[in-house]
C-alpha atoms as a PDB file:
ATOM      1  CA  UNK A   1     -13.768   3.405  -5.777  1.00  0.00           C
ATOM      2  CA  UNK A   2     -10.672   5.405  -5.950  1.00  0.00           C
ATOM      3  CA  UNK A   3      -8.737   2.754  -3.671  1.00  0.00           C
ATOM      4  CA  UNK A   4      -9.694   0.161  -5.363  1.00  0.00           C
ATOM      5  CA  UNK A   5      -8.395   1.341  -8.862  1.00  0.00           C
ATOM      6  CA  UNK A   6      -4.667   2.746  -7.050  1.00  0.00           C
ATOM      7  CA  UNK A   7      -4.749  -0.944  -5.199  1.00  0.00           C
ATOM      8  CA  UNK A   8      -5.105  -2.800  -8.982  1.00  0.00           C
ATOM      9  CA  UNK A   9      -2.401  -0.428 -10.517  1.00  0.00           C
ATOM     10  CA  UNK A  10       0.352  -1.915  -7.438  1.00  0.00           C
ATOM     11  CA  UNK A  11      -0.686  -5.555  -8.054  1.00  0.00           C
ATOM     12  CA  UNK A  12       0.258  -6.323 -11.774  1.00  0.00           C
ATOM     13  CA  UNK A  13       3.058  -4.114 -11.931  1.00  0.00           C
ATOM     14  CA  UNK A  14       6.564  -4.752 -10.526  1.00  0.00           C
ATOM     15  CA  UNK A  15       8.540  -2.305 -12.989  1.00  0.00           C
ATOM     16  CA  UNK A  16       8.556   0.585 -10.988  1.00  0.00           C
ATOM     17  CA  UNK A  17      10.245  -1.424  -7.982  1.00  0.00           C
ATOM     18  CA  UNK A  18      12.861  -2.564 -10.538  1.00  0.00           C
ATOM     19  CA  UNK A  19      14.323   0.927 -10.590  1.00  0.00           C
ATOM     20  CA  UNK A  20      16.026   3.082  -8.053  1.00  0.00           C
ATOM     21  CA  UNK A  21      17.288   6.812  -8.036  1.00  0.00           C
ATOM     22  CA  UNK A  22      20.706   7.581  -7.449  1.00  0.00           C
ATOM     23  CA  UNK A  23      22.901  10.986  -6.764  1.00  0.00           C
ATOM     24  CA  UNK A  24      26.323  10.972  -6.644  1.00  0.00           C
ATOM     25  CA  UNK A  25      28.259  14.435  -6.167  1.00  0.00           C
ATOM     26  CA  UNK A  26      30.586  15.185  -8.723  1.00  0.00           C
ATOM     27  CA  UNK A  27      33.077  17.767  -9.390  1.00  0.00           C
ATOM     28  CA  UNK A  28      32.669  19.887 -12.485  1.00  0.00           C
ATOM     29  CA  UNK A  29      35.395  20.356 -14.630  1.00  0.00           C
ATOM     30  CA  UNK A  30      34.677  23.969 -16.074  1.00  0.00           C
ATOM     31  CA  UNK A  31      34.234  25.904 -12.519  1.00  0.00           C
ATOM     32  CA  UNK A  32      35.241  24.030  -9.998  1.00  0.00           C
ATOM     33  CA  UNK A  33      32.263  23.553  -7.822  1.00  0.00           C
ATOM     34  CA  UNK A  34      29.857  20.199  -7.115  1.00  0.00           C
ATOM     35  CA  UNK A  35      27.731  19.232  -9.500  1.00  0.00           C
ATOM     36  CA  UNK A  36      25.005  16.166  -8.241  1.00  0.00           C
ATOM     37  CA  UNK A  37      24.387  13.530 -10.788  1.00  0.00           C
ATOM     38  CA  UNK A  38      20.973  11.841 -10.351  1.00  0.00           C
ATOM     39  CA  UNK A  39      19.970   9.325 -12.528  1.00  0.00           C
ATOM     40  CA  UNK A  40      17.079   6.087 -12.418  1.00  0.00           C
ATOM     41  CA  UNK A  41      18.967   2.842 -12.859  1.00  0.00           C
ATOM     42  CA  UNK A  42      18.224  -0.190 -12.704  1.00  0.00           C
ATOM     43  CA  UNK A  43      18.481  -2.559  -8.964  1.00  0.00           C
ATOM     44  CA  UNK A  44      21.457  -4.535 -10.710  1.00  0.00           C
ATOM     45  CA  UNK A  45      23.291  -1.312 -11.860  1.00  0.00           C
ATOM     46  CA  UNK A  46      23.399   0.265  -8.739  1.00  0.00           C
ATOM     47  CA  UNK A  47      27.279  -0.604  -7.935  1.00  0.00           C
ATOM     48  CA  UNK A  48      28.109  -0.128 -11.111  1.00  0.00           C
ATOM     49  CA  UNK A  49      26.999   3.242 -11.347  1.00  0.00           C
ATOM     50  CA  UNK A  50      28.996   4.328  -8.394  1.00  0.00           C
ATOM     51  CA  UNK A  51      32.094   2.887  -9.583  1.00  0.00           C
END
């Protein structure tokens, strides 16, 4: 029963593949050190997030 209702969940929805996570190291301004940025953005943003 259990696979069943995790196998319906996947088919109708297609929002959770329309995100991906990103990190991008960044250096802080206060101290010095690396600070990692991680954010969910959309497929399309992906480059633009990097930029």
């Amino acid at each position: 029963m259990a696979k069943k209702a995790v196998a319906t969940l996947h088919e109708g929805s297609s929002d959770g593949r329309a995100y991906t996570k990103v990190i991008k190291m960044v250096k802080s301004q206060k101290t010095g050190a690396y600070i990692f940025d991680e954010r969910m953005v959309r497929n399309e943003d992906v480059q633009a997030f990097f930029k």
